[in-house]
Structures are given as C-alpha cells and as structure tokens.
Protein backbone atom coordinates (compact mmCIF):
# COMPACT_ATOMS: atom_id res chain seq x y z
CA UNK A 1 325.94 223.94 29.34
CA UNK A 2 327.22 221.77 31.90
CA UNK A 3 331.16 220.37 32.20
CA UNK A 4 330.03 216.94 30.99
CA UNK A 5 328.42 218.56 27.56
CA UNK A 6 330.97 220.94 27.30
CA UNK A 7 333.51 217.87 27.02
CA UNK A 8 331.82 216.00 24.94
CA UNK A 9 331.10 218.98 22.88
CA UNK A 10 334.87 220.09 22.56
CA UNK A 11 335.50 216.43 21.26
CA UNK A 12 332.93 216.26 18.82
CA UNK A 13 334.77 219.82 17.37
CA UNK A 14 338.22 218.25 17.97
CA UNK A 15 337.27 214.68 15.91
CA UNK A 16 335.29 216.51 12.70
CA UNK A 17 338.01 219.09 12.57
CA UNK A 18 340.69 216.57 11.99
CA UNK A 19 338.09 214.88 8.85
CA UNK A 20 339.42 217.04 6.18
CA UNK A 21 336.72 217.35 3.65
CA UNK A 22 333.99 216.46 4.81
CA UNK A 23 329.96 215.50 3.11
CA UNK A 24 327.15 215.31 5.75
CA UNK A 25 324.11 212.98 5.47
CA UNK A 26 321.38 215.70 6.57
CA UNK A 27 318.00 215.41 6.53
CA UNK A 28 316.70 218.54 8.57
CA UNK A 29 316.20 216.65 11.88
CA UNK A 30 318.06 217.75 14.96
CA UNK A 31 321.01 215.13 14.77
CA UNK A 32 322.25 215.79 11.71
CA UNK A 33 321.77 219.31 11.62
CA UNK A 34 323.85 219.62 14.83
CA UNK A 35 326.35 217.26 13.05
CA UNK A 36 326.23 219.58 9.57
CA UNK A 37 326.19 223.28 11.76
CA UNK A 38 329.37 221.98 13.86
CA UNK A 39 331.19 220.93 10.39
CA UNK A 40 330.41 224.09 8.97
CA UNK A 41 331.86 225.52 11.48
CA UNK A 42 334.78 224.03 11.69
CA UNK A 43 335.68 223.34 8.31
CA UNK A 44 334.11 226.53 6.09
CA UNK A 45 333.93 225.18 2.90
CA UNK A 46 335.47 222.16 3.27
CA UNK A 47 332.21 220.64 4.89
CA UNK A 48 329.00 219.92 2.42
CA UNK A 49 325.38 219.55 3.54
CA UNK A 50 323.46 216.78 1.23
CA UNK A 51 320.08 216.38 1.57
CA UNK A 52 318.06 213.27 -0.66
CA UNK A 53 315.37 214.62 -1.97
CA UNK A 54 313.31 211.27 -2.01
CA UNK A 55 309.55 210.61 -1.97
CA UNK A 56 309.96 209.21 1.39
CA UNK A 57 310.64 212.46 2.84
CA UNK A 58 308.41 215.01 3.59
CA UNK A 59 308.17 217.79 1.52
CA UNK A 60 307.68 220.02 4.55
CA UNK A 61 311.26 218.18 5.74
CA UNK A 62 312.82 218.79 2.79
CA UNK A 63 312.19 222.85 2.88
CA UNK A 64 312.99 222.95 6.78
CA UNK A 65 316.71 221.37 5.23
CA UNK A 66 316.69 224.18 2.70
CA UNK A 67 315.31 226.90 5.00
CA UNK A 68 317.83 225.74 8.61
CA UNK A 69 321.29 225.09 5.91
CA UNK A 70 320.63 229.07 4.50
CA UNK A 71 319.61 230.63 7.53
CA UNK A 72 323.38 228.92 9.25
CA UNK A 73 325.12 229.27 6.65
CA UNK A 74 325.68 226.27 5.58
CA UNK A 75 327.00 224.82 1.92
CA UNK A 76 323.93 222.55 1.04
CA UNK A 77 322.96 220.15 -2.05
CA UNK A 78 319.29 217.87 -2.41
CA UNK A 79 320.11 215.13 -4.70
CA UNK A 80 317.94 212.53 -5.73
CA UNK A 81 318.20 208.82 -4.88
CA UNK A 82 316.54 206.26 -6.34
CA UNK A 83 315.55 204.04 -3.45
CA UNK A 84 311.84 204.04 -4.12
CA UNK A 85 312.02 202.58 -7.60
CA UNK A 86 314.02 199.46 -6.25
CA UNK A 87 311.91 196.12 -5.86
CA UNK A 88 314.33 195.45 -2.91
CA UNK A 89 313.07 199.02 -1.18
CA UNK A 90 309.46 198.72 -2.76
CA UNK A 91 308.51 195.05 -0.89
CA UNK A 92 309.43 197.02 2.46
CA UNK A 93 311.48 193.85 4.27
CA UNK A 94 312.31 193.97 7.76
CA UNK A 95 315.86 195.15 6.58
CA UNK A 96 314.37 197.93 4.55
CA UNK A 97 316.79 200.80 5.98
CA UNK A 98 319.62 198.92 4.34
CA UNK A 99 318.61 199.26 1.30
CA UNK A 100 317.25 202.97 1.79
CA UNK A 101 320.66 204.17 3.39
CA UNK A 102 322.69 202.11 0.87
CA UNK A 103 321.28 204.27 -1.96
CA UNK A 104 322.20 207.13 -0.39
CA UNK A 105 325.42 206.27 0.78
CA UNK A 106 326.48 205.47 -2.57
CA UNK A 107 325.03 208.49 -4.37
CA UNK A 108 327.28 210.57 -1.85
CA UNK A 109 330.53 208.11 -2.48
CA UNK A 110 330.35 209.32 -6.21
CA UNK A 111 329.88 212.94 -4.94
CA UNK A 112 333.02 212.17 -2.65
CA UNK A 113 334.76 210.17 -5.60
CA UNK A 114 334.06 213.08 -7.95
CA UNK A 115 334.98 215.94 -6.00
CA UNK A 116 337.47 215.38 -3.70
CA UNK A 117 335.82 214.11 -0.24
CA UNK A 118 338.02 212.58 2.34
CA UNK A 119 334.89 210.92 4.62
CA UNK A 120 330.62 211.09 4.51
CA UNK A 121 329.61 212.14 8.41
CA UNK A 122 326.00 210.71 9.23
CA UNK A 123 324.21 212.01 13.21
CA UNK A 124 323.69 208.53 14.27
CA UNK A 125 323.68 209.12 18.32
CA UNK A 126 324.23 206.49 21.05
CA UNK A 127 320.52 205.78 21.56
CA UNK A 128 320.19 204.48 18.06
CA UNK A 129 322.43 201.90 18.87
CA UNK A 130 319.26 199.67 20.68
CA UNK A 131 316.81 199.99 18.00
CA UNK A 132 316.56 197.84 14.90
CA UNK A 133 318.37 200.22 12.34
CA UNK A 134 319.41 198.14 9.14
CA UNK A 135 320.57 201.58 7.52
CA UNK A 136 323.52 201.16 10.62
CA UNK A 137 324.97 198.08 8.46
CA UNK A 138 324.61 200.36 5.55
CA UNK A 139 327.07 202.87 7.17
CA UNK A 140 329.32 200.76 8.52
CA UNK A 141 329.62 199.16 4.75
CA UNK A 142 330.43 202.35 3.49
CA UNK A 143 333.08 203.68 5.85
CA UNK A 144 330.52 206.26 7.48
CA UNK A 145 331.53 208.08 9.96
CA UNK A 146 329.47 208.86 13.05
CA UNK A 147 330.89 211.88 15.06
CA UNK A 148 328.11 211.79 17.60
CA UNK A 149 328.56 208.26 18.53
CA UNK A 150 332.24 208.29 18.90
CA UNK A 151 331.90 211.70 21.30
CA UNK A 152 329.18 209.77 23.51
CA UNK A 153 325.94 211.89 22.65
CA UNK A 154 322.68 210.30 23.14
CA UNK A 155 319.59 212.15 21.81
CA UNK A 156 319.51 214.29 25.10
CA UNK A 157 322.78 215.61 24.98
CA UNK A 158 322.19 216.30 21.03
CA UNK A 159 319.28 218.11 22.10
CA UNK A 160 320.96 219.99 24.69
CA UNK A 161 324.16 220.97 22.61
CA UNK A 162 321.72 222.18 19.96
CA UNK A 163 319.53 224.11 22.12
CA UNK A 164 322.64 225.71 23.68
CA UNK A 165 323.86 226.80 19.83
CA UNK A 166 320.57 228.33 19.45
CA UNK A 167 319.38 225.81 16.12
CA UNK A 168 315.90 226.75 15.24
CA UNK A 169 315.15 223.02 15.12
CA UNK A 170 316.48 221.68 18.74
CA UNK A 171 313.19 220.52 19.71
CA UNK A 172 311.81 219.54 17.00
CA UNK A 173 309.79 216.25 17.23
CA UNK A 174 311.57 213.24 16.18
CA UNK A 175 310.92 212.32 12.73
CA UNK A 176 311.36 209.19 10.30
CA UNK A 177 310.86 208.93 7.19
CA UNK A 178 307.86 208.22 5.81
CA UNK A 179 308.21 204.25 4.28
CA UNK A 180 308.10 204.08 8.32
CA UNK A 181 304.67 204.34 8.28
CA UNK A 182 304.33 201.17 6.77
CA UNK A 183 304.52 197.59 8.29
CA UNK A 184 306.77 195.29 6.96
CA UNK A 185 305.87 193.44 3.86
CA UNK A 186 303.55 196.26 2.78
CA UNK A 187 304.11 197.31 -0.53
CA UNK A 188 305.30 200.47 -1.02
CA UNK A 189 305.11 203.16 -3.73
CA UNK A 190 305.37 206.98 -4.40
CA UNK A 191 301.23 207.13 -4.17
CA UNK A 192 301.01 205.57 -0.81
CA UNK A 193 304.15 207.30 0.20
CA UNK A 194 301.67 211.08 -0.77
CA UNK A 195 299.05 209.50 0.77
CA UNK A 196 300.27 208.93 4.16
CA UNK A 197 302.06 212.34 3.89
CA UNK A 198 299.04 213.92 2.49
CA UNK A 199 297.06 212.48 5.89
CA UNK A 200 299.66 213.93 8.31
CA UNK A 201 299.97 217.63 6.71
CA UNK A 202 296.10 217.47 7.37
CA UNK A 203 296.38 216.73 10.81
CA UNK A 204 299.59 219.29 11.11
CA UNK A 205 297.14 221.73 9.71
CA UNK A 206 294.70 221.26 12.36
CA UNK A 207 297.27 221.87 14.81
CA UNK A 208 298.22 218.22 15.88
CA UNK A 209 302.32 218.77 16.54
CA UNK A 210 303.70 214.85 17.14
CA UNK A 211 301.81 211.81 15.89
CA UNK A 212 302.36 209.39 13.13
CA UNK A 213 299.62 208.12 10.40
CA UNK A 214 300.22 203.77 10.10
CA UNK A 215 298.88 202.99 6.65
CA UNK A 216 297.23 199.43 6.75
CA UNK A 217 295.56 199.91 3.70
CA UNK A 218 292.39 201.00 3.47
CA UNK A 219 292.62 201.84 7.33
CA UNK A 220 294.81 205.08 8.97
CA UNK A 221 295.74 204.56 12.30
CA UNK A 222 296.51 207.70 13.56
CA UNK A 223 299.06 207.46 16.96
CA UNK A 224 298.81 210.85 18.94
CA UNK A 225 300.96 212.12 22.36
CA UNK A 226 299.10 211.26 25.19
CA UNK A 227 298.02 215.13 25.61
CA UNK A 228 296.65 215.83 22.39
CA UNK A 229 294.09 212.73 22.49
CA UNK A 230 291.38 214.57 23.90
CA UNK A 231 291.58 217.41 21.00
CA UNK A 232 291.16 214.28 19.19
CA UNK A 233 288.08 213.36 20.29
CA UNK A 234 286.40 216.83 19.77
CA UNK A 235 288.08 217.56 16.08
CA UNK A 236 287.18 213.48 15.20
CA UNK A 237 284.69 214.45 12.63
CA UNK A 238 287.24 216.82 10.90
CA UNK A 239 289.90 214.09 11.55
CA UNK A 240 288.03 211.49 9.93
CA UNK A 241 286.71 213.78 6.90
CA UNK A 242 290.35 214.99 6.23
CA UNK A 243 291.68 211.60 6.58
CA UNK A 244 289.66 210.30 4.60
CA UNK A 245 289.91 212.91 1.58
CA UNK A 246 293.13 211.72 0.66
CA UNK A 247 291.93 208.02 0.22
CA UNK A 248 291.52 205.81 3.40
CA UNK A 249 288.03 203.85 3.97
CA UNK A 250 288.91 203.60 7.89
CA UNK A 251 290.36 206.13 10.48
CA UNK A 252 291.49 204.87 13.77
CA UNK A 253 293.18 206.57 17.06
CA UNK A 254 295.40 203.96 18.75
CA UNK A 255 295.12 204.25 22.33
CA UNK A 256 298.02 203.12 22.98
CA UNK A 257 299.32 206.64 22.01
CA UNK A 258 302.30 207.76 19.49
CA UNK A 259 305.59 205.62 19.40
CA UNK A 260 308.53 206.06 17.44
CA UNK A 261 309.45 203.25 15.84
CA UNK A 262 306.27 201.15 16.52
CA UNK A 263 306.41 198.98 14.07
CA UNK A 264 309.67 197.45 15.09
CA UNK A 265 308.09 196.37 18.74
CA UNK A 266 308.02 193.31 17.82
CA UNK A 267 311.11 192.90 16.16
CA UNK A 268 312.45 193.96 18.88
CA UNK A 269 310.52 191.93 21.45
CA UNK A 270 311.68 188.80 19.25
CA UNK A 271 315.60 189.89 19.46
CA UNK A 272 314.83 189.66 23.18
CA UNK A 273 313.32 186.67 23.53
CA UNK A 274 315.68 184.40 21.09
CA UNK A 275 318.63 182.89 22.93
C-alpha cells in the first residue's frame, strides 16, 4: 500500500470511528463492503450491515452480501423495500435512483429511529460524483453520510484498499442494479426485472464474467468486454437459445462492447452540451 492510500486509508478509519452508531447501506459490491468491513472494524457492534432485499437485485448479489458479511464478521440485516411497487419507481424516469434510494433511505431512518442509530454510511466514491446518480440527491436529503468521498477515494483506490485487506470481492466487476437494464420510460415490473436477471445468470453460466443484458422488449441486447466477444461468436447459438428461453423474440451483441451506465450516455452528452 503506498503513503498516499495509507493516508487516505487512516482517515477513512479516523472519520467512521468518530460516527458512533453507525447503519451501512451494503449491497455486496466492493464500495460498500469496504465501507461496512472498515465500520466493523472499528466500531464492533456498534456498526450494522443492511442489505435491501429488492427484486432489483440479483439474487446471486444478495447471497454474495450474506456469504462476504459472515465470512468478515460482520453484523448484517436484508430488509425489504418497497421501491418496485411504486408507480413513481415502476414508469422508470430519468430520476429513477431517487426514488429507488429514497425507499431505502427511509426504511433504514426507521431502523435508526427505532434502535438507536446516530448516522446511515452509504460507499459513494469520488468517481460517482460525474455520472448522473439521482439516488446522490436521495442521500444528501437524508443526511447520508459518505466516508469514501470525504477521505478522497475514487474507485481505484477503493479497489486497492480492498485488495490490500484481502476482501474476497475486491475485483469484482462493477455491478448495478438491475432496473439499470432498462431505458428510461420503460416500464418496469418484478417479471421483467426475472427476466433480464434470468438472461444474465444464463450467460454467467456459460462462463461470460462482465456484460450487461438491455431489455428493449422483445429484443436483448447483450453488451460484452471487448475480450469475450469472440467466445461470443462461437457459443451464439447457445446464447441465442438461452436468451431466448426466458422470453425475448430478439438477441443482439452490441459492438460497441459493455458500458456501465450506458443508458445515461446521452443524458450525459445533453448535460454537456446545454449552456
């Protein structure tokens, strides 16, 4: 670990240590585990894993949550939120984070409310900060606090940190949830939401590691790394049979390869170009 991680990692200890009692937003994925593992830590008890156990997250997600939190000894609870049955949520806006993160956020303020939390800790890191991310308003509505960002990691230095801790999950791919999938003002409900998943555990089971399935209806458009497009084209006929088991007419490889977030390019693009 070099002496610029090492800083910022002995002032991300420093600032949750001084939280009190503390409930972490953790989904599984590298940020907020990292967040979780150093507030265990640090506080014992005191600190309090929550996972939401909604139908926009995997269910192979939701046991990597249970499976990490055990194995480091870590207090954890899945709770249900009730995002998915909101019209708001369900007609998948541009601002549809908000309303995700909102739900949660207030599911763990009655958790705090009830049992004595002083602040909810979320693993929002610096690179976040340039993407369209609604569910930021959400936090910063509800007071939550975002140790990564005020200690200056970006998603390398999380990575690195994480790595250097020895978590199981410190390269794991970057994941979102699964509404993601979906472009805005594409209805969405728990059977597409098992559909889409249902499509990516097939490809997962074929051995595809980081790629997302785009529902646009009755086509999947299936975004692969840039390495694993030519295992593509050789496994297409198992791709497409797979693919189309769970309920999609049309199956589609975008060339333009796998990109987080790619429904927001031209969101984003639009920020950019406004004056």
């Amino acid at each position: 670990m070099d002496a610029q991680l090492t800083d910022k990692y002995e002032l991300l200890q420093k600032q949750i240590a001084g939280l009190g009692r503390v409930l972490v937003a953790y989904s599984g994925g590298v940020d907020s585990s990292l967040v979780a593992f150093v507030a265990a830590q640090k506080l014992g008890d005191d600190a309090l894993a929550v996972t939401s156990g909604s139908k926009s997250l995997k269910r192979s997600d939701l046991a990597l949550s249970e499976e990490l939190a055990e194995k480091w000894g870590m207090r954890h609870r899945i709770i249900v939120t009730d995002e998915v049955l909101k019209a708001e949520y369900r007609a998948n806006p541009v601002n549809r984070c908000f309303h995700c993160k909102t739900s949660l956020y207030e599911a763990l303020e009655q958790i705090a409310d009830q049992e004595g939390y002083d602040h909810i800790l979320n693993g929002t890191n610096t690179d976040d900060l340039g993407d369209h991310r609604p569910g930021l308003v959400a936090a910063k509505n509800h007071q939550v606090v975002s140790p990564l960002v005020d200690a200056g990691f970006c998603k390398r230095d999380v990575r690195a940190l994480a790595e250097a801790l020895g978590l199981d999950n410190a390269q794991k791919p970057q994941a979102a949830c699964l509404s993601s999938r979906f472009p805005y003002g594409s209805h969405i409900t728990e059977a597409r939401l098992a559909q889409v998943e249902a499509a990516e555990d097939a490809l997962a089971e074929l051995g595809f590691t980081q790629f997302r399935v785009r529902h646009h209806e009755e086509v999947a458009r299936i975004e692969l790394v840039a390495d694993e497009l030519p295992r593509a084209l050789e496994l297409r006929q198992s791709i497409q049979d797979r693919v189309k088991a769970v309920g999609y007419r049309f199956v589609a490889v975008d060339l333009g390869g796998f990109r987080s977030g790619s429904l927001n390019e031209g969101l984003i693009d639009a920020v950019q170009l406004s004056p």
